[in-house]
Protein backbone atom coordinates (compact mmCIF):
# COMPACT_ATOMS: atom_id res chain seq x y z
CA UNK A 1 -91.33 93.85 36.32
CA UNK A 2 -93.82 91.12 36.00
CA UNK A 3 -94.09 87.96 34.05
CA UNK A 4 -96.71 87.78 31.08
CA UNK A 5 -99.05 84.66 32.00
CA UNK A 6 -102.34 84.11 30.73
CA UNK A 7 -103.98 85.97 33.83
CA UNK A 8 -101.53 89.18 32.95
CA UNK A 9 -102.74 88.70 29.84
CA UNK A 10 -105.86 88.84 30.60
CA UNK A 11 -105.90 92.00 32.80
CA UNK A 12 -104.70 93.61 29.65
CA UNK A 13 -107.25 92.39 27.64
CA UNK A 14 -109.74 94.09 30.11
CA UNK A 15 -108.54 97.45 29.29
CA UNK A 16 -109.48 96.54 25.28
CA UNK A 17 -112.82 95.10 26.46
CA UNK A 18 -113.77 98.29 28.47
CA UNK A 19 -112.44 100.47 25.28
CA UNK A 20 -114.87 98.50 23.48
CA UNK A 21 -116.66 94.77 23.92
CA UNK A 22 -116.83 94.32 20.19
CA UNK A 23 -112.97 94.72 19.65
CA UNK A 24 -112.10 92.72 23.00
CA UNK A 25 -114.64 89.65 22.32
CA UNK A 26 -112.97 89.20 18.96
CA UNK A 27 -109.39 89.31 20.12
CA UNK A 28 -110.86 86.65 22.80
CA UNK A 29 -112.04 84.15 19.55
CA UNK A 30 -109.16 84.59 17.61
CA UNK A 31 -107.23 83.35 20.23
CA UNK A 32 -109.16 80.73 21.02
CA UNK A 33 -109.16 79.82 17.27
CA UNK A 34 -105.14 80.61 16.41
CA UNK A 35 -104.79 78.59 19.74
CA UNK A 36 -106.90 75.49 18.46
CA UNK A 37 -105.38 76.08 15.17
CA UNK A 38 -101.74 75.95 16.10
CA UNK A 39 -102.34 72.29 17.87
CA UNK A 40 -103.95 70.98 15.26
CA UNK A 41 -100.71 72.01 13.07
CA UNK A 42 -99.00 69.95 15.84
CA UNK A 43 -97.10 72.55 17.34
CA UNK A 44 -95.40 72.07 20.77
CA UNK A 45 -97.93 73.29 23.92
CA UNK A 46 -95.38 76.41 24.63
CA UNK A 47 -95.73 77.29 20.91
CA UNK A 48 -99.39 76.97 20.96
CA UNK A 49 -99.59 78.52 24.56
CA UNK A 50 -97.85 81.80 23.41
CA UNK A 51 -99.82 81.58 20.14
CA UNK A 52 -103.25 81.73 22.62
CA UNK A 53 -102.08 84.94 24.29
CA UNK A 54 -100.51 86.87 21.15
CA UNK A 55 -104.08 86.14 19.62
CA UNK A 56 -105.50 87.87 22.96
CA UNK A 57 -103.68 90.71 22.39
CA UNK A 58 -102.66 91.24 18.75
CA UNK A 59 -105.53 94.15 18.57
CA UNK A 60 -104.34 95.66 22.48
CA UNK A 61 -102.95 99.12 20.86
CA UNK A 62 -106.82 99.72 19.69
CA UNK A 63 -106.85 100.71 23.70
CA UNK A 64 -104.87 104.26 22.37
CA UNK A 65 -106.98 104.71 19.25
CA UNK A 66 -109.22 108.37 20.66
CA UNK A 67 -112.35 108.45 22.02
CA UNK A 68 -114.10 110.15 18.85
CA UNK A 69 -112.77 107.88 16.47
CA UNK A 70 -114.20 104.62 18.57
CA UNK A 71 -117.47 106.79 18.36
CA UNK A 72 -117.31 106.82 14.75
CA UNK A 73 -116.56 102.90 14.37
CA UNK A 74 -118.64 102.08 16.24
CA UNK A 75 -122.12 103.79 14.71
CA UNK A 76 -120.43 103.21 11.36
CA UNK A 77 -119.42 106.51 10.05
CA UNK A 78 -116.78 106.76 7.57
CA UNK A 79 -113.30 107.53 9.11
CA UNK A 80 -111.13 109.92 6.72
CA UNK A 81 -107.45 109.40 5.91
CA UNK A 82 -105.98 111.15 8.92
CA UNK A 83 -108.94 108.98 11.03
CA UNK A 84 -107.35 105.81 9.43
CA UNK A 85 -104.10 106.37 9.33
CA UNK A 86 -104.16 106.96 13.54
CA UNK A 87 -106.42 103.12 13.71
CA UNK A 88 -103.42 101.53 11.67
CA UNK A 89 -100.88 102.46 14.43
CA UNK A 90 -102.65 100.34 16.50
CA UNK A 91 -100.52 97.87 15.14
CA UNK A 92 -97.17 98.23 16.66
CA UNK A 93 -98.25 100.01 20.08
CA UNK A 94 -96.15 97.59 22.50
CA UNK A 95 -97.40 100.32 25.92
CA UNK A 96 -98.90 98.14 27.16
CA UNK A 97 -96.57 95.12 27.34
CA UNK A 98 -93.70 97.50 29.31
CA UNK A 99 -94.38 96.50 32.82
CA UNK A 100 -93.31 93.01 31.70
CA UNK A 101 -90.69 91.08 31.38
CA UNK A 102 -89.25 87.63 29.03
CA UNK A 103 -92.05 88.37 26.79
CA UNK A 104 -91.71 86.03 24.19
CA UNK A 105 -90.43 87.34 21.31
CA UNK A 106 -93.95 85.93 19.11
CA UNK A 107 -95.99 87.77 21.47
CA UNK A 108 -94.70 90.94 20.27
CA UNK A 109 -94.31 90.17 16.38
CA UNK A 110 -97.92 89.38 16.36
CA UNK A 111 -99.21 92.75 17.63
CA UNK A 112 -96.37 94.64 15.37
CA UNK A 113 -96.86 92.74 12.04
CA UNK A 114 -101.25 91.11 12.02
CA UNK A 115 -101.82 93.50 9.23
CA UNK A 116 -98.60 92.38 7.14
CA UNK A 117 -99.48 90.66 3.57
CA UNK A 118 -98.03 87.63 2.44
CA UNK A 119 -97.22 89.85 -1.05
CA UNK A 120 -95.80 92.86 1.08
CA UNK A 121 -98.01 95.14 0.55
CA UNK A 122 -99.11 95.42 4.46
CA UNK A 123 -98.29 97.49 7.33
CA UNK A 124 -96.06 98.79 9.30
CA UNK A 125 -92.79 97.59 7.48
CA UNK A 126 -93.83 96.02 4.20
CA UNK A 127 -92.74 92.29 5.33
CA UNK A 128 -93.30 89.78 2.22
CA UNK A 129 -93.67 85.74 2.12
CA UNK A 130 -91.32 84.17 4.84
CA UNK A 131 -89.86 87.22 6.54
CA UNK A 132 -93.67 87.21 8.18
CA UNK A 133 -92.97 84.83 11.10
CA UNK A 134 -95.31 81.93 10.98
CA UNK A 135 -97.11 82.63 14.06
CA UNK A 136 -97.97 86.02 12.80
CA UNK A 137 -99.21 84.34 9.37
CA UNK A 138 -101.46 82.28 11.80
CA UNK A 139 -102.84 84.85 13.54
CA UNK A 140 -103.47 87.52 10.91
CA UNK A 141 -105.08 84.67 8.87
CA UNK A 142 -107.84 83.62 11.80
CA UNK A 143 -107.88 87.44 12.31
CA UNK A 144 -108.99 88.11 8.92
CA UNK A 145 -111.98 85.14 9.08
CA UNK A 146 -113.22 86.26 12.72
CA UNK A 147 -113.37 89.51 11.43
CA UNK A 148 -115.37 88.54 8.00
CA UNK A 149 -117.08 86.07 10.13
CA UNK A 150 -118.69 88.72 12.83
CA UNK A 151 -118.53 92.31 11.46
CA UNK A 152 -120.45 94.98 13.38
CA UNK A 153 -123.34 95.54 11.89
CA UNK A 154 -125.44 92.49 11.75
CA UNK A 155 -126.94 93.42 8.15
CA UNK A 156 -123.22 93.31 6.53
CA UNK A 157 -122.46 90.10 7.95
CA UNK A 158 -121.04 87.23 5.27
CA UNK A 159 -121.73 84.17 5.05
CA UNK A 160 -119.42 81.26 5.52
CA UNK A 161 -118.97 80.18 1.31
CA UNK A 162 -118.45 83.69 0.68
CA UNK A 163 -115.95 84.17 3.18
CA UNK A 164 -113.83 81.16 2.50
CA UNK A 165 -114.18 82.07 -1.49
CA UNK A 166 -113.01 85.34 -0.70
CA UNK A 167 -109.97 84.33 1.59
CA UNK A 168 -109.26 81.90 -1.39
CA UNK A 169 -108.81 84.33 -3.82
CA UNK A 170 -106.55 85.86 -1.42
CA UNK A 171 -103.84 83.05 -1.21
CA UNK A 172 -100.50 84.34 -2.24
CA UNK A 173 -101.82 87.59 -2.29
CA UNK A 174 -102.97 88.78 1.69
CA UNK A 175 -102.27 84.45 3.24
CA UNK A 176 -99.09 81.93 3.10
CA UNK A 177 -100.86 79.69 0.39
CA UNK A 178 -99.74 76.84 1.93
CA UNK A 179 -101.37 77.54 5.78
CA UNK A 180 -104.52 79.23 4.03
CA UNK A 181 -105.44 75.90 2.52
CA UNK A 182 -105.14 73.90 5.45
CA UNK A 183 -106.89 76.44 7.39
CA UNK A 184 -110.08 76.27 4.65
CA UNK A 185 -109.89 72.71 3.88
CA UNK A 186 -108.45 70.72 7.01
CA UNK A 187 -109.23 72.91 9.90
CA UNK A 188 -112.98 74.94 9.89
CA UNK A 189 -114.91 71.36 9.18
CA UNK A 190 -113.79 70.57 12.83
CA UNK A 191 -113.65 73.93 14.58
CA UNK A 192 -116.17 73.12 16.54
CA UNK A 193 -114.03 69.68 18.50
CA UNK A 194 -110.93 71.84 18.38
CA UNK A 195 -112.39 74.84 19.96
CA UNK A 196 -113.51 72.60 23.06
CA UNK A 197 -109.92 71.88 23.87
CA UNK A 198 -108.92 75.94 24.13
CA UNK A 199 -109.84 76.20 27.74
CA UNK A 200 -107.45 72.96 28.59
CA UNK A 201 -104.29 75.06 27.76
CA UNK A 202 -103.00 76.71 31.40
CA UNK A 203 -99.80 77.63 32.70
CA UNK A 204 -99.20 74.62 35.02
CA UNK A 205 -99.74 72.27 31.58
CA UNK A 206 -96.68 74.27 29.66
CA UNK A 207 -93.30 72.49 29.75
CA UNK A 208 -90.66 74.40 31.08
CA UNK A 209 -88.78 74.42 28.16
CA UNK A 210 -110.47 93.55 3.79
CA UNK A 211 -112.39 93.94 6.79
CA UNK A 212 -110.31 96.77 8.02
CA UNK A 213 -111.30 97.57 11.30
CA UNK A 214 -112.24 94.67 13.36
């Protein structure tokens, strides 16, 4: 059994971005983001550091979705209910995470619960408000921008108001109302300064202590 650092985490992450570059290079932002977001918040850097590799991997189980279904994301094509149903276990799918071991226990609730709604009306297991870890309302919030932010096709792509009006009318509903406003109003108008510091975060710094298929 091995431990789960940031280059394990990255050999994972490989498998996602061979399964698909679009899938892997968002996972890669929204943990760059969820990572840049979390220090701003002024959490502690093992917090933040765990945060940076859940983010990496919340999307991992998209490695088991088939072949034929990736085909059919990918060129657009309509999935049907069986189709969708077999994307939405990709939350959940902790494979492969089972050659490792002291896997913090955030790491794991992010890739089980990213697609859980602050009103409880998500999946897998219906988890409302506060019973959503925090780090998992982080992460499914960035989630939900990157994936407004750079959808697939070009042509469908929003643009910035529109997402953050969207993700406003949201609050309460799919976001913590509380984190959602300091994410739209505190947090994008200096993405750019806290993004820089992302690549800073490494192992020898940590103290020992409805866009529906991106």
């Amino acid at each position: 059994m091995k431990e789960l650092d940031w280059k394990e985490a990255e050999k994972i992450w490989l498998n996602l971005k061979k399964k698909d570059d679009f899938w892997a290079e968002h996972s890669r932002r929204v943990s760059e983001m969820s990572c840049s977001l979390a220090r701003r918040l002024g959490w502690e850097p093992r917090r933040v550091f765990n945060i940076k590799i859940a983010g990496l991997l919340h999307d991992i189980g998209k490695i088991y979705i088939p072949d034929d279904i990736t085909d059919k994301i990918k060129t657009g094509e309509r999935l049907n209910t069986q189709e969708r149903n077999i994307v939405r276990k990709h939350a959940g799918e902790l494979r492969p995470l089972s050659q490792y071991t002291d896997i913090p226990p955030v790491i794991k609730e992010v890739i089980l619960y990213h697609h859980e709604k602050f009103n409880g009306k998500g999946y897998p297991q219906g988890l409302k408000g506060e019973k959503i870890p925090v780090e998992v309302r982080l992460v499914s919030m960035v989630d939900y921008y990157d994936a407004s932010r750079y959808q697939r096709s070009g042509d469908s792509r929003m643009i910035e108001d529109d997402i953050i009006h969207f993700m406003e009318s949201l609050s309460g509903e799919r976001f913590d109302p509380i984190m959602l406003d300091f994410f739209l109003n505190r947090f994008l108008d200096n993405e750019e300064i806290d993004m820089s510091k992302t690549e800073e975060t490494q192992d020898d710094e940590i103290p020992s202590e409805e866009i529906p298929l991106a």
